[in-house]
PDB file of N, CA and C in Angstrom:
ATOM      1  N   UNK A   1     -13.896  23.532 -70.286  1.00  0.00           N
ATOM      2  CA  UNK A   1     -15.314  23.736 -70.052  1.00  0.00           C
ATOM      3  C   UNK A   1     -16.096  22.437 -70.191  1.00  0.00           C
ATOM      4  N   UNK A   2     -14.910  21.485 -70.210  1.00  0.00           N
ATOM      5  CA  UNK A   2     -16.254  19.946 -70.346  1.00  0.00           C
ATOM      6  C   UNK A   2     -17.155  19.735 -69.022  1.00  0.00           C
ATOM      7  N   UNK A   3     -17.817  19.737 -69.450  1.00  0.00           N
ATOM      8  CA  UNK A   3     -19.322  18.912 -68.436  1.00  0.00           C
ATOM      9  C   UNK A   3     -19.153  20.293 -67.346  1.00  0.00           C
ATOM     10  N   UNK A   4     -19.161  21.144 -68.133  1.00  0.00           N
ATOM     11  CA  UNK A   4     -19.757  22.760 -66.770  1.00  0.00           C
ATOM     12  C   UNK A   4     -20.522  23.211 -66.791  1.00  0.00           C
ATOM     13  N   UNK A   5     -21.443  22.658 -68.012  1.00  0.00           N
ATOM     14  CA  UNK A   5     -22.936  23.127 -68.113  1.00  0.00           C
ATOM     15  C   UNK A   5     -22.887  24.316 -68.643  1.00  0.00           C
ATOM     16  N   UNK A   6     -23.991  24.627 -69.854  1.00  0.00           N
ATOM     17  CA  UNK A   6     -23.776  25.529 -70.457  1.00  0.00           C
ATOM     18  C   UNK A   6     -24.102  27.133 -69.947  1.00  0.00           C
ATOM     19  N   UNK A   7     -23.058  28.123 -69.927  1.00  0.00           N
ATOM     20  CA  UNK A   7     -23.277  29.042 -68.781  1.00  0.00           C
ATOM     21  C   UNK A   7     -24.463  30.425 -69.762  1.00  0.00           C
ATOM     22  N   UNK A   8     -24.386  30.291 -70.927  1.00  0.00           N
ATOM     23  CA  UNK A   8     -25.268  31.500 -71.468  1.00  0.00           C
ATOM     24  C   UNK A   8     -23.940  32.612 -72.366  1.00  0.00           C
ATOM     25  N   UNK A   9     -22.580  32.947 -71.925  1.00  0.00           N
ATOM     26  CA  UNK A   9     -21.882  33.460 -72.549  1.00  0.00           C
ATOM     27  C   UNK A   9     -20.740  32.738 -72.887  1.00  0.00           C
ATOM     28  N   UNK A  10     -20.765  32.102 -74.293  1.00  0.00           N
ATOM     29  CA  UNK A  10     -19.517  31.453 -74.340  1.00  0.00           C
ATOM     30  C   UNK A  10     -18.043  32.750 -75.332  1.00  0.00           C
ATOM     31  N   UNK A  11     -18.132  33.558 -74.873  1.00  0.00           N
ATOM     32  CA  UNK A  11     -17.720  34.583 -75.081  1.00  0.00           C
ATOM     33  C   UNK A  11     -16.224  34.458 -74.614  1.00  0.00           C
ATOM     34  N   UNK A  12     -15.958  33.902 -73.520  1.00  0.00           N
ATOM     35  CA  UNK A  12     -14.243  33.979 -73.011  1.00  0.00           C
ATOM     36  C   UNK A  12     -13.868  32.988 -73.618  1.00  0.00           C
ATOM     37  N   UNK A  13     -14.479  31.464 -73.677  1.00  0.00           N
ATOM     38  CA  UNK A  13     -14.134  30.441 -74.145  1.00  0.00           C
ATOM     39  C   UNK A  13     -13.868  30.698 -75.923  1.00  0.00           C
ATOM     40  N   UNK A  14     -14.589  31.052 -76.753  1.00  0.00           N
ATOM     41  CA  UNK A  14     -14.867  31.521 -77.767  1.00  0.00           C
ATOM     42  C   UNK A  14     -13.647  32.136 -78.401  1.00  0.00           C
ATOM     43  N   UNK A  15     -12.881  33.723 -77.416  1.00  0.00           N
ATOM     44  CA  UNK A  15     -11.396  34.286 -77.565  1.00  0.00           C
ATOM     45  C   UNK A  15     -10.164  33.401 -77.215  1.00  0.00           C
ATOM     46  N   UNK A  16     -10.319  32.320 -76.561  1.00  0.00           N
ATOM     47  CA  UNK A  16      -9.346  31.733 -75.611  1.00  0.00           C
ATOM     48  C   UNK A  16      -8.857  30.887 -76.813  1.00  0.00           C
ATOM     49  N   UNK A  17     -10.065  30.041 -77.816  1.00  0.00           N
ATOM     50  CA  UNK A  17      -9.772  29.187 -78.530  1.00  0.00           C
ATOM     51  C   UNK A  17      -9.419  29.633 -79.910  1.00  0.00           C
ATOM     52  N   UNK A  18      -9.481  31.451 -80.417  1.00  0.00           N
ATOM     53  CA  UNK A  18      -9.077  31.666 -81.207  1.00  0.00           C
ATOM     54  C   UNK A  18      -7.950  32.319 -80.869  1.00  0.00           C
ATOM     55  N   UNK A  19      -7.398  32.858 -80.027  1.00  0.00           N
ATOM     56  CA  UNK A  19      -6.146  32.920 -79.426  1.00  0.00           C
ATOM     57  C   UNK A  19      -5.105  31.942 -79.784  1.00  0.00           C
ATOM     58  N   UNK A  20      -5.721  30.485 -79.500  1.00  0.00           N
ATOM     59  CA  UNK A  20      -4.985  29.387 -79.552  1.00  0.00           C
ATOM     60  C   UNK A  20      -5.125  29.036 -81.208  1.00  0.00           C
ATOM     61  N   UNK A  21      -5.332  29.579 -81.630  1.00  0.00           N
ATOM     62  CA  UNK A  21      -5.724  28.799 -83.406  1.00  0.00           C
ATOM     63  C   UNK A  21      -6.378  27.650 -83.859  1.00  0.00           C
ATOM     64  N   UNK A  22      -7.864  28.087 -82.473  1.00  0.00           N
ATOM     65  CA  UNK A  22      -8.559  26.926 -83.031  1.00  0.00           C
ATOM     66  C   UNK A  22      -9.602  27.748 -83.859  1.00  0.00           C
ATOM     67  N   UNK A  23     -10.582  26.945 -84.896  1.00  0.00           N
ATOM     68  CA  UNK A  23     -11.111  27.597 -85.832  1.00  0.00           C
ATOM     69  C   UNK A  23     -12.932  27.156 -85.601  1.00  0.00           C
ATOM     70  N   UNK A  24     -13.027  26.224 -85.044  1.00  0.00           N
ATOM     71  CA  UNK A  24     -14.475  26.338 -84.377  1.00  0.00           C
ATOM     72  C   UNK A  24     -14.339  25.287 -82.883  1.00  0.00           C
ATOM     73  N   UNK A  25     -15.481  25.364 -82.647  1.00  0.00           N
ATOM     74  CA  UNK A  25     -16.238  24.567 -80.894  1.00  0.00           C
ATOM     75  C   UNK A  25     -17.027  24.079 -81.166  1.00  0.00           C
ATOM     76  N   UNK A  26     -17.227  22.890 -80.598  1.00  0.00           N
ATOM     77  CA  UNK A  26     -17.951  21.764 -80.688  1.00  0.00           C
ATOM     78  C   UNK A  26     -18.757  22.039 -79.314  1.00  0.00           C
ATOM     79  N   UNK A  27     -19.594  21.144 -79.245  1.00  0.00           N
ATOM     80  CA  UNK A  27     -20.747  20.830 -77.727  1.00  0.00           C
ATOM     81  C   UNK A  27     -21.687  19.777 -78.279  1.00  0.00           C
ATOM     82  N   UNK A  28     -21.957  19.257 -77.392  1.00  0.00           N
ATOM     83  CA  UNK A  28     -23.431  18.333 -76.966  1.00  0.00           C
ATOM     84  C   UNK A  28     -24.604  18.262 -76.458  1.00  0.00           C
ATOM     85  N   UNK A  29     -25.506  17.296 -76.753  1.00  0.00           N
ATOM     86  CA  UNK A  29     -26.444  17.445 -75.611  1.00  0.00           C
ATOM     87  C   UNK A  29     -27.494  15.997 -75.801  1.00  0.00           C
ATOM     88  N   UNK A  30     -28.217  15.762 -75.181  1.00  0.00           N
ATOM     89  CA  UNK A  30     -29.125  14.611 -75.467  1.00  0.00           C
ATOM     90  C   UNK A  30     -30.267  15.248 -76.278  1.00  0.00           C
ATOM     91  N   UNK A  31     -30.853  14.112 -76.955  1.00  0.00           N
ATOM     92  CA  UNK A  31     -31.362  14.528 -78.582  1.00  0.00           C
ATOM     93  C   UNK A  31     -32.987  15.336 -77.414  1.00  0.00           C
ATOM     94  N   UNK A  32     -33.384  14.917 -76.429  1.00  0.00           N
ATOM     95  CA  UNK A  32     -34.494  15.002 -76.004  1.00  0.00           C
ATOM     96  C   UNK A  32     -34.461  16.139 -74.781  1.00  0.00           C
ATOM     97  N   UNK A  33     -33.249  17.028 -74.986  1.00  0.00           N
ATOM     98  CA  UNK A  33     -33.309  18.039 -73.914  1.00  0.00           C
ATOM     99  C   UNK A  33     -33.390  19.692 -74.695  1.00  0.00           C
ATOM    100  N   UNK A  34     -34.849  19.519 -74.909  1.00  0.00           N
ATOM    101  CA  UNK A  34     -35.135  21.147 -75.940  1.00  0.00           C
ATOM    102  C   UNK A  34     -34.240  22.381 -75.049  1.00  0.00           C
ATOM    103  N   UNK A  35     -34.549  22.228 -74.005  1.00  0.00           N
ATOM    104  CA  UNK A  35     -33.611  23.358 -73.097  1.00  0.00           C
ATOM    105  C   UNK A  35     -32.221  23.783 -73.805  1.00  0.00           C
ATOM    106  N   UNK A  36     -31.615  23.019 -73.581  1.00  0.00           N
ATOM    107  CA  UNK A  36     -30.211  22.879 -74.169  1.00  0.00           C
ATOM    108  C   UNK A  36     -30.113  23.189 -75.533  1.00  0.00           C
ATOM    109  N   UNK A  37     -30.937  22.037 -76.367  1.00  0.00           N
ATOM    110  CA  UNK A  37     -30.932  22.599 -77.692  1.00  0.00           C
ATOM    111  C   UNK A  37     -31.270  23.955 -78.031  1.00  0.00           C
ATOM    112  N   UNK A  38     -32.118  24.894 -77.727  1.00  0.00           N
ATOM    113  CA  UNK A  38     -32.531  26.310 -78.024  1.00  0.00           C
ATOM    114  C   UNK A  38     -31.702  27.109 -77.407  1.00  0.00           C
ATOM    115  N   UNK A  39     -30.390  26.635 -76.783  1.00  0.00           N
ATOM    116  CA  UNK A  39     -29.802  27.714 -75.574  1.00  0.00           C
ATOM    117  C   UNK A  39     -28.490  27.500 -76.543  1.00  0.00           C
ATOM    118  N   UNK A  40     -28.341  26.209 -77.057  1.00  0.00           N
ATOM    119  CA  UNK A  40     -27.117  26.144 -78.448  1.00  0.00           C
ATOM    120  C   UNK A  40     -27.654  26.992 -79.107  1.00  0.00           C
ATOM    121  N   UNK A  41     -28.734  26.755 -79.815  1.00  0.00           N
ATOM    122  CA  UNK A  41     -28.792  27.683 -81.086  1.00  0.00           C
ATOM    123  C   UNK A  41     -28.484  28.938 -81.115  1.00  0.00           C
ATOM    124  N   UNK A  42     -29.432  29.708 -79.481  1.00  0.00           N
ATOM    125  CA  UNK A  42     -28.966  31.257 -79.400  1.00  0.00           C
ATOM    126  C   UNK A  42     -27.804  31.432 -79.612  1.00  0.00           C
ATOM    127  N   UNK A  43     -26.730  30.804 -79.088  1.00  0.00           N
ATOM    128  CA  UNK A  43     -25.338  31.233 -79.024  1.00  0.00           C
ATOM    129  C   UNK A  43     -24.781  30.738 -80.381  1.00  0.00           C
ATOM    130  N   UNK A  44     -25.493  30.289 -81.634  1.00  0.00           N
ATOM    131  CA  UNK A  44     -24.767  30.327 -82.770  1.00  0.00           C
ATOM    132  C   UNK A  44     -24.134  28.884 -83.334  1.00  0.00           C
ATOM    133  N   UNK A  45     -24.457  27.832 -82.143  1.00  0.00           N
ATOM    134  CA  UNK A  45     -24.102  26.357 -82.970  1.00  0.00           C
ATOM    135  C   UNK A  45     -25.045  26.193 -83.792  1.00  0.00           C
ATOM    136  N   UNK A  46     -24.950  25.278 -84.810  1.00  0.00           N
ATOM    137  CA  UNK A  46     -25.393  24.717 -85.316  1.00  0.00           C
ATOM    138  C   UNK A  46     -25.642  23.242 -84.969  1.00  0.00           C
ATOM    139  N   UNK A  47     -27.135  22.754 -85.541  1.00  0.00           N
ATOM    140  CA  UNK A  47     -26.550  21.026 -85.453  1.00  0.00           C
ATOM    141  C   UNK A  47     -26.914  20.542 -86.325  1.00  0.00           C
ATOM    142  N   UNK A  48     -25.274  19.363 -86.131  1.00  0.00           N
ATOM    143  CA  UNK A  48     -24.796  19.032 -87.087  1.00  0.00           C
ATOM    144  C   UNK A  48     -25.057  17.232 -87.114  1.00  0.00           C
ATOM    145  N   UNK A  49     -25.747  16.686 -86.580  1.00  0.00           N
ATOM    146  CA  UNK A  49     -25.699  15.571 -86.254  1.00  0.00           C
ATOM    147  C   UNK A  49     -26.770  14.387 -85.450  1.00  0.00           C
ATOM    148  N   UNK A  50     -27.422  14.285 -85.753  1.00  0.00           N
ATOM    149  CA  UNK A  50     -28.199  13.285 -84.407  1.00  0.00           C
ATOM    150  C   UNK A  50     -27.412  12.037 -84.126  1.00  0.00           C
ATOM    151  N   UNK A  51     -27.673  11.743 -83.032  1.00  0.00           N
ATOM    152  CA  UNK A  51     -26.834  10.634 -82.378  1.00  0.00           C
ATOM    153  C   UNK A  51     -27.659   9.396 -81.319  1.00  0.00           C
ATOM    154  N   UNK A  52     -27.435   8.253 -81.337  1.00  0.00           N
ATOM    155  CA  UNK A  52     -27.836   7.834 -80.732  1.00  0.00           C
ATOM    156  C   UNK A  52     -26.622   6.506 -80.024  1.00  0.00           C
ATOM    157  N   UNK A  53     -26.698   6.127 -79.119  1.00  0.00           N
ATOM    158  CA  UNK A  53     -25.691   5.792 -78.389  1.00  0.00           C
ATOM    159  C   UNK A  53     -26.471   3.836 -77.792  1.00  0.00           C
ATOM    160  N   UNK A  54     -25.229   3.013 -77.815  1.00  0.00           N
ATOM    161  CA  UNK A  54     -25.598   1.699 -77.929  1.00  0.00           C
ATOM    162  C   UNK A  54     -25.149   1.242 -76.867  1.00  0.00           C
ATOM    163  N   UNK A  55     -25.419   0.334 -76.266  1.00  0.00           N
ATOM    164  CA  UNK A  55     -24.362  -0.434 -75.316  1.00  0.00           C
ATOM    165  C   UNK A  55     -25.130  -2.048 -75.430  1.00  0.00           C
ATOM    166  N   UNK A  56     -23.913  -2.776 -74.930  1.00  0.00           N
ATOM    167  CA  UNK A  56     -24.523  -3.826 -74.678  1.00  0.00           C
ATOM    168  C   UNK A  56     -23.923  -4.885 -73.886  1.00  0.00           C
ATOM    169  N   UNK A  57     -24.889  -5.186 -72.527  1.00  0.00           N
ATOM    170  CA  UNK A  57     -24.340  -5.882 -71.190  1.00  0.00           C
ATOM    171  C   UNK A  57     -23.886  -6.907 -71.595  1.00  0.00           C
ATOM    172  N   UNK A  58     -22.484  -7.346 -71.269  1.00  0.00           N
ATOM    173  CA  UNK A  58     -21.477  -8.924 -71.091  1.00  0.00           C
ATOM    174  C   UNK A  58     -21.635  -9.678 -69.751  1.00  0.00           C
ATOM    175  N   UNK A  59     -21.775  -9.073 -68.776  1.00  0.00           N
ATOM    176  CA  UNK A  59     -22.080  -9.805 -67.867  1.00  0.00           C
ATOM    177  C   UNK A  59     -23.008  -9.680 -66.553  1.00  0.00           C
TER     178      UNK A  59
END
């Protein structure tokens, strides 16, 4: 499900990964997209983190 955009039921993904013996799911989003953020929360993430991301041009 990377980069498929978040669909509203993560419900299959959710059984698939406890099937497999995973024990939680991770996701992302940019710190400045409230959309996203309130559409995580409904579905039960938490956040856990702010992030901010660096680069820097060599040539």
């Amino acid at each position: 499900m990377l980069n498929s955009g978040l669909s509203g039921n993560s419900a299959p993904a959710e059984a698939w990964a406890i099937t497999n013996g995973y024990a939680e799911m991770a996701s992302d989003t940019e710190l400045d997209d409230g959309v996203s953020l309130r559409a995580h929360l409904s579905l039960g993430y938490a956040e856990v983190e702010g992030q901010i991301g660096f680069r820097k041009r060599l040539l």
